[in-house]
PDB file of N, CA and C in Angstrom:
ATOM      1  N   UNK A   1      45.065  16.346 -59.689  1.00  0.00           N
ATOM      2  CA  UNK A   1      45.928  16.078 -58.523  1.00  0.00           C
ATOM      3  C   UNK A   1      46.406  17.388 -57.892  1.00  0.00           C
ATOM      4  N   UNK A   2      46.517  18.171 -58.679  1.00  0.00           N
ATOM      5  CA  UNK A   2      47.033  19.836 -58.034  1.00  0.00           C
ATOM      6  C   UNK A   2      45.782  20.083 -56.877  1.00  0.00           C
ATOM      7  N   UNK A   3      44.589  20.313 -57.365  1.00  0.00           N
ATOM      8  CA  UNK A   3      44.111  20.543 -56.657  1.00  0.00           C
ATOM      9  C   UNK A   3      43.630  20.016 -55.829  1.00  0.00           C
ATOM     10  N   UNK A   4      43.725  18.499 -55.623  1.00  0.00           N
ATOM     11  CA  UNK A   4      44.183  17.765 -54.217  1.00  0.00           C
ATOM     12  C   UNK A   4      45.046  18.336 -53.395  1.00  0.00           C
ATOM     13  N   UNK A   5      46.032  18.427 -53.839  1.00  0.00           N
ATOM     14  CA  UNK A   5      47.401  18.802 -53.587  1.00  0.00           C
ATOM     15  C   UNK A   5      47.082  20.475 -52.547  1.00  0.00           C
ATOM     16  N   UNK A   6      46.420  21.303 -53.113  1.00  0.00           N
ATOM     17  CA  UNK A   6      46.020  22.276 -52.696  1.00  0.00           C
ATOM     18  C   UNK A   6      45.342  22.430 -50.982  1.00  0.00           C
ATOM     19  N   UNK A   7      44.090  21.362 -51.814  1.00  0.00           N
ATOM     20  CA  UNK A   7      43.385  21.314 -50.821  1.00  0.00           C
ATOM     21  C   UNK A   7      43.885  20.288 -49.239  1.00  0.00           C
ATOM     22  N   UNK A   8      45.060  19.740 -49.656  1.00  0.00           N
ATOM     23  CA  UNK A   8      45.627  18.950 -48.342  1.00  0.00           C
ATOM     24  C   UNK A   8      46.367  20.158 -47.328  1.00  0.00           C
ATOM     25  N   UNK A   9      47.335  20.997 -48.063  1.00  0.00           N
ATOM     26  CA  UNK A   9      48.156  21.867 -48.178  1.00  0.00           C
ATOM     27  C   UNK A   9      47.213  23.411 -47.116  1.00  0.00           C
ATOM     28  N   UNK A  10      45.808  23.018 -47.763  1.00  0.00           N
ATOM     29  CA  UNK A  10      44.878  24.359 -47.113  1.00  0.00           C
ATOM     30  C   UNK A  10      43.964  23.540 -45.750  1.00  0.00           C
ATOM     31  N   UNK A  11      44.296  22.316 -45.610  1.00  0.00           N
ATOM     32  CA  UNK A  11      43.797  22.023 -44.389  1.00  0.00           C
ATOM     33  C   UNK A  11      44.940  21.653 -43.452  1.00  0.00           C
ATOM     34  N   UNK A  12      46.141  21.632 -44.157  1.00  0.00           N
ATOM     35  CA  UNK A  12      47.011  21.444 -43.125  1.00  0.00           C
ATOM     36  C   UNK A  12      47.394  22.796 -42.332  1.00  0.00           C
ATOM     37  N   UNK A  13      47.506  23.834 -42.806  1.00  0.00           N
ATOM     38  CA  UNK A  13      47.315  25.332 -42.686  1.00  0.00           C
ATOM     39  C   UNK A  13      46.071  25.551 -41.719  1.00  0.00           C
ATOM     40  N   UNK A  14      45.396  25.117 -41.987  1.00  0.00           N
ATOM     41  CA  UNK A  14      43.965  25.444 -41.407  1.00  0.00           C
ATOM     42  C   UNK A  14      44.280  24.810 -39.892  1.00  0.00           C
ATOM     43  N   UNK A  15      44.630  23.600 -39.537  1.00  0.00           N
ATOM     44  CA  UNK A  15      44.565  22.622 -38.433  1.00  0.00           C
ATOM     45  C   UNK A  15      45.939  23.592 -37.874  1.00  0.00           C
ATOM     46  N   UNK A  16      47.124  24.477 -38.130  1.00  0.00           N
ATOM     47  CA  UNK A  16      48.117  24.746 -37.717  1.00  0.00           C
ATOM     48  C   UNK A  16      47.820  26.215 -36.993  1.00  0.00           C
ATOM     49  N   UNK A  17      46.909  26.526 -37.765  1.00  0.00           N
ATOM     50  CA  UNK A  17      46.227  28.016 -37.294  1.00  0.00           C
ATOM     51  C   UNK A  17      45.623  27.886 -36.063  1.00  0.00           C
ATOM     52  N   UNK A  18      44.254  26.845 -36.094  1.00  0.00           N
ATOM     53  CA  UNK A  18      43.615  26.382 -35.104  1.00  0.00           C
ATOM     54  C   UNK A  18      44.682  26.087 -33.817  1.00  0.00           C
ATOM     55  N   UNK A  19      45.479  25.407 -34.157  1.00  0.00           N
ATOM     56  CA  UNK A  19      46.492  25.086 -32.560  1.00  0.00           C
ATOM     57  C   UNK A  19      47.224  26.406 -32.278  1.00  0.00           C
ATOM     58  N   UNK A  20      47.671  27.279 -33.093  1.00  0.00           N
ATOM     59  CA  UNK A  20      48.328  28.225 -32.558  1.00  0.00           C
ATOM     60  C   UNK A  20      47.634  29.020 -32.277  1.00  0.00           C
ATOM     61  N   UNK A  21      46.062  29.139 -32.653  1.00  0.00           N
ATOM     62  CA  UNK A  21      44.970  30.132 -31.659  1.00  0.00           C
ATOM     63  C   UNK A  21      44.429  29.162 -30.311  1.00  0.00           C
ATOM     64  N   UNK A  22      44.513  28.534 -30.090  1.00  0.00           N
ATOM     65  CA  UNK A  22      44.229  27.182 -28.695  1.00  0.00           C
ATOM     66  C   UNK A  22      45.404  27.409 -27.430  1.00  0.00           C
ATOM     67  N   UNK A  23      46.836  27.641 -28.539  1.00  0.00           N
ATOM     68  CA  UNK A  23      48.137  27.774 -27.610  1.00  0.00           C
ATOM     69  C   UNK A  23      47.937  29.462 -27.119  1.00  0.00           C
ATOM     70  N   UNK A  24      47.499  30.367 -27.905  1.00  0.00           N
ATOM     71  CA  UNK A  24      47.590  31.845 -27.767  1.00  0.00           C
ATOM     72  C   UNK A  24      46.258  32.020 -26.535  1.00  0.00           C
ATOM     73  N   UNK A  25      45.554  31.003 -26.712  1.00  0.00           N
ATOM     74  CA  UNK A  25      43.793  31.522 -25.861  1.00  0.00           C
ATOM     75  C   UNK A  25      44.756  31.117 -24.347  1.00  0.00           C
ATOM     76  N   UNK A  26      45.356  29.535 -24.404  1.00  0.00           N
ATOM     77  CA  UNK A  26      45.640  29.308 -23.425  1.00  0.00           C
ATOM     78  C   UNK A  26      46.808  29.901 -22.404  1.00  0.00           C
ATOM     79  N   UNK A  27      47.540  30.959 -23.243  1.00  0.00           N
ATOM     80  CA  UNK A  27      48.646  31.546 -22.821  1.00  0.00           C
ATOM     81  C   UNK A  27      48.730  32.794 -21.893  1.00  0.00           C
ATOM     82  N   UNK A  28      47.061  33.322 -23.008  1.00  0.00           N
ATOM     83  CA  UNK A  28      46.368  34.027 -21.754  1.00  0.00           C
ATOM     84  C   UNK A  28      45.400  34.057 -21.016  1.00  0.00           C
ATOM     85  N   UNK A  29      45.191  32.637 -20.796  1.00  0.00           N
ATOM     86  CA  UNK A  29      44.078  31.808 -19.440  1.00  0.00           C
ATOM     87  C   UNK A  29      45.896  32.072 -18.124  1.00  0.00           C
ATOM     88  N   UNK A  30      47.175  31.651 -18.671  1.00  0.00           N
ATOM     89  CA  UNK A  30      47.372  31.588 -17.538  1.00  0.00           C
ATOM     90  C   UNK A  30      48.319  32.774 -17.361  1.00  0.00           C
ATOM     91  N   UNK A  31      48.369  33.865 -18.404  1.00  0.00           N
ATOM     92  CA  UNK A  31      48.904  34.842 -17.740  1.00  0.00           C
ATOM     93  C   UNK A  31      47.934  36.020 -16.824  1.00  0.00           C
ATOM     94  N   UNK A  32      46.486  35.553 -16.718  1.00  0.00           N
ATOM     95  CA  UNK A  32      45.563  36.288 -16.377  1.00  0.00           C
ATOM     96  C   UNK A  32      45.796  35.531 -14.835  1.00  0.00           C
ATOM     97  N   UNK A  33      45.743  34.479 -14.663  1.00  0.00           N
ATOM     98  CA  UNK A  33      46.065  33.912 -13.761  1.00  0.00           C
ATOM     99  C   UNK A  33      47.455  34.389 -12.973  1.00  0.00           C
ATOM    100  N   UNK A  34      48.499  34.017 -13.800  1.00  0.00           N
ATOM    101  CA  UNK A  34      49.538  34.453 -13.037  1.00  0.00           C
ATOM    102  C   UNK A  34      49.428  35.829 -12.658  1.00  0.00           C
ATOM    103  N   UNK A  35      48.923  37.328 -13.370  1.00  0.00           N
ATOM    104  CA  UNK A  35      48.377  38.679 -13.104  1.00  0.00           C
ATOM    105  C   UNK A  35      47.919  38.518 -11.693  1.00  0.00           C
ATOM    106  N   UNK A  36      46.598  37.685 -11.330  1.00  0.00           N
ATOM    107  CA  UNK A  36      46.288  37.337 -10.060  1.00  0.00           C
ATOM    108  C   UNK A  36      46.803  37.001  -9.069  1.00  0.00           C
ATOM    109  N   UNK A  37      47.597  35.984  -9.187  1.00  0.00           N
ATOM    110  CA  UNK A  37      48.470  35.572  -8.223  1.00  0.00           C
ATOM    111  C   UNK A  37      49.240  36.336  -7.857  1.00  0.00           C
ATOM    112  N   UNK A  38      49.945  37.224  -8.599  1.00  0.00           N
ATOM    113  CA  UNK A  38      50.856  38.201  -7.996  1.00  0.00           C
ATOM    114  C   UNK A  38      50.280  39.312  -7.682  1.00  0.00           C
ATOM    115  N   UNK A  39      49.199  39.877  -8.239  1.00  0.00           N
ATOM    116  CA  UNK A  39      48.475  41.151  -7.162  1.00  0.00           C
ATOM    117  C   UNK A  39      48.179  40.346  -5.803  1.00  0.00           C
ATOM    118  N   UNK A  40      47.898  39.266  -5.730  1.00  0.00           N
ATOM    119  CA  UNK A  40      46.856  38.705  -4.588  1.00  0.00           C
ATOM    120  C   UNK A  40      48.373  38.646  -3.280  1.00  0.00           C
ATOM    121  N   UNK A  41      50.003  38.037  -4.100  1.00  0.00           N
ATOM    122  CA  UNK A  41      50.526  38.381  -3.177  1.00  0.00           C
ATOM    123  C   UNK A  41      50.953  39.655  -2.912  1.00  0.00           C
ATOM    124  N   UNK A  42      51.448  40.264  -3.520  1.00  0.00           N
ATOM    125  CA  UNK A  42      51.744  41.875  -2.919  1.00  0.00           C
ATOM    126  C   UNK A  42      50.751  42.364  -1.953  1.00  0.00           C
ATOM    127  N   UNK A  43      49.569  41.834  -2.183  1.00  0.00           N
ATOM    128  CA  UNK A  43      48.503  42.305  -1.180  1.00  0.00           C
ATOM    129  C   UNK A  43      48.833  41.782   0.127  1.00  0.00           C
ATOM    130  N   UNK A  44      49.140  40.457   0.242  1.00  0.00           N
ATOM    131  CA  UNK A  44      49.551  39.580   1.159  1.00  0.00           C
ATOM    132  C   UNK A  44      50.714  40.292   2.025  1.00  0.00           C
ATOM    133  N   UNK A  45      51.460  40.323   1.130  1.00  0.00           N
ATOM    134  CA  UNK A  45      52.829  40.777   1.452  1.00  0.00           C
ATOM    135  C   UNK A  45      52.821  42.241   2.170  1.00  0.00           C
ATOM    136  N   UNK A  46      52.280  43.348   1.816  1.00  0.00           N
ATOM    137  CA  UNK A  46      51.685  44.488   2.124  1.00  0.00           C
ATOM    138  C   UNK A  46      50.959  44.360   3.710  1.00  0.00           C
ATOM    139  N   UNK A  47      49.733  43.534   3.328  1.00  0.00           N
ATOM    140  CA  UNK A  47      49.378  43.400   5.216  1.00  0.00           C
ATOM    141  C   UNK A  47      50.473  42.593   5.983  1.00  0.00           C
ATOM    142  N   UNK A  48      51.699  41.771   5.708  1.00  0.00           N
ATOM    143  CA  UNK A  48      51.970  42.020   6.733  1.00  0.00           C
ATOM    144  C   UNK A  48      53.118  42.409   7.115  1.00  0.00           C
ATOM    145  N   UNK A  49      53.437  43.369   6.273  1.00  0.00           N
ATOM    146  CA  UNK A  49      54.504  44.514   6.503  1.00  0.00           C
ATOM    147  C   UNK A  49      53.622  45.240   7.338  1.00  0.00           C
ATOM    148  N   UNK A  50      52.310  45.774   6.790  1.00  0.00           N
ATOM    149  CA  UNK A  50      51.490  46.726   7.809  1.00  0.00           C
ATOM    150  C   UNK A  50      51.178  45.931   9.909  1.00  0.00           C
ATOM    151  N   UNK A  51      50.943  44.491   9.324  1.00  0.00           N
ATOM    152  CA  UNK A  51      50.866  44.368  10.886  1.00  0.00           C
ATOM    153  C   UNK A  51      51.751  44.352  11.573  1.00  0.00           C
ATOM    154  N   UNK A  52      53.439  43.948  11.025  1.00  0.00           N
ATOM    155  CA  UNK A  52      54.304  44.032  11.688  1.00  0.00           C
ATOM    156  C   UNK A  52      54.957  45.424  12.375  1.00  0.00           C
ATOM    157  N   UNK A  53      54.240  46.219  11.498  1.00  0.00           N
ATOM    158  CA  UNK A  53      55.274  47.521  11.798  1.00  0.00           C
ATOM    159  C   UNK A  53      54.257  48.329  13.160  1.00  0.00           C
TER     160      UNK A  53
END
Protein backbone atom coordinates (compact mmCIF):
# COMPACT_ATOMS: atom_id res chain seq x y z
CA UNK A 1 0.00 0.00 0.00
CA UNK A 2 3.00 2.50 0.57
CA UNK A 3 3.89 2.20 -2.60
CA UNK A 4 0.53 2.89 -3.98
CA UNK A 5 0.49 5.53 -1.78
CA UNK A 6 3.70 6.85 -3.44
CA UNK A 7 2.83 6.39 -6.66
CA UNK A 8 -0.69 8.46 -6.33
CA UNK A 9 1.31 11.15 -4.41
CA UNK A 10 4.02 11.16 -7.69
CA UNK A 11 1.24 11.61 -10.17
CA UNK A 12 -0.48 14.05 -8.34
CA UNK A 13 2.85 16.13 -8.38
CA UNK A 14 3.33 15.28 -11.83
CA UNK A 15 -0.37 16.62 -13.11
CA UNK A 16 0.47 19.96 -10.69
CA UNK A 17 3.77 20.57 -12.48
CA UNK A 18 2.18 20.08 -15.88
CA UNK A 19 -0.54 22.98 -15.08
CA UNK A 20 1.88 25.27 -13.62
CA UNK A 21 4.13 24.87 -16.86
CA UNK A 22 0.63 25.43 -19.21
CA UNK A 23 -0.12 28.60 -16.72
CA UNK A 24 3.77 29.85 -17.09
CA UNK A 25 3.76 29.04 -21.27
CA UNK A 26 0.49 30.92 -21.23
CA UNK A 27 1.60 33.92 -19.19
CA UNK A 28 4.06 34.47 -21.67
CA UNK A 29 1.82 34.01 -24.87
CA UNK A 30 0.19 37.10 -23.36
CA UNK A 31 2.86 39.13 -22.03
CA UNK A 32 4.53 38.89 -25.53
CA UNK A 33 1.37 40.10 -26.67
CA UNK A 34 0.79 42.75 -24.32
CA UNK A 35 4.95 43.80 -25.24
CA UNK A 36 3.22 44.33 -28.72
CA UNK A 37 0.47 46.14 -28.05
CA UNK A 38 2.22 48.69 -26.29
CA UNK A 39 5.21 49.21 -28.71
CA UNK A 40 2.51 49.20 -31.53
CA UNK A 41 0.87 52.11 -29.43
CA UNK A 42 3.67 54.39 -28.62
CA UNK A 43 4.27 54.07 -32.26
CA UNK A 44 0.75 55.24 -32.80
CA UNK A 45 0.96 57.73 -30.35
CA UNK A 46 4.40 59.12 -31.69
CA UNK A 47 2.93 59.67 -35.38
CA UNK A 48 0.55 61.63 -34.20
CA UNK A 49 2.29 63.87 -32.04
CA UNK A 50 4.60 64.08 -35.25
CA UNK A 51 1.58 65.03 -37.57
CA UNK A 52 0.18 67.35 -35.29
CA UNK A 53 3.09 69.39 -34.59
Amino acid sequence: SMALLVCEVRRSLLQCRVRVAGISRLRNRLEVRWEYITSHLSLQIQREKNTTS
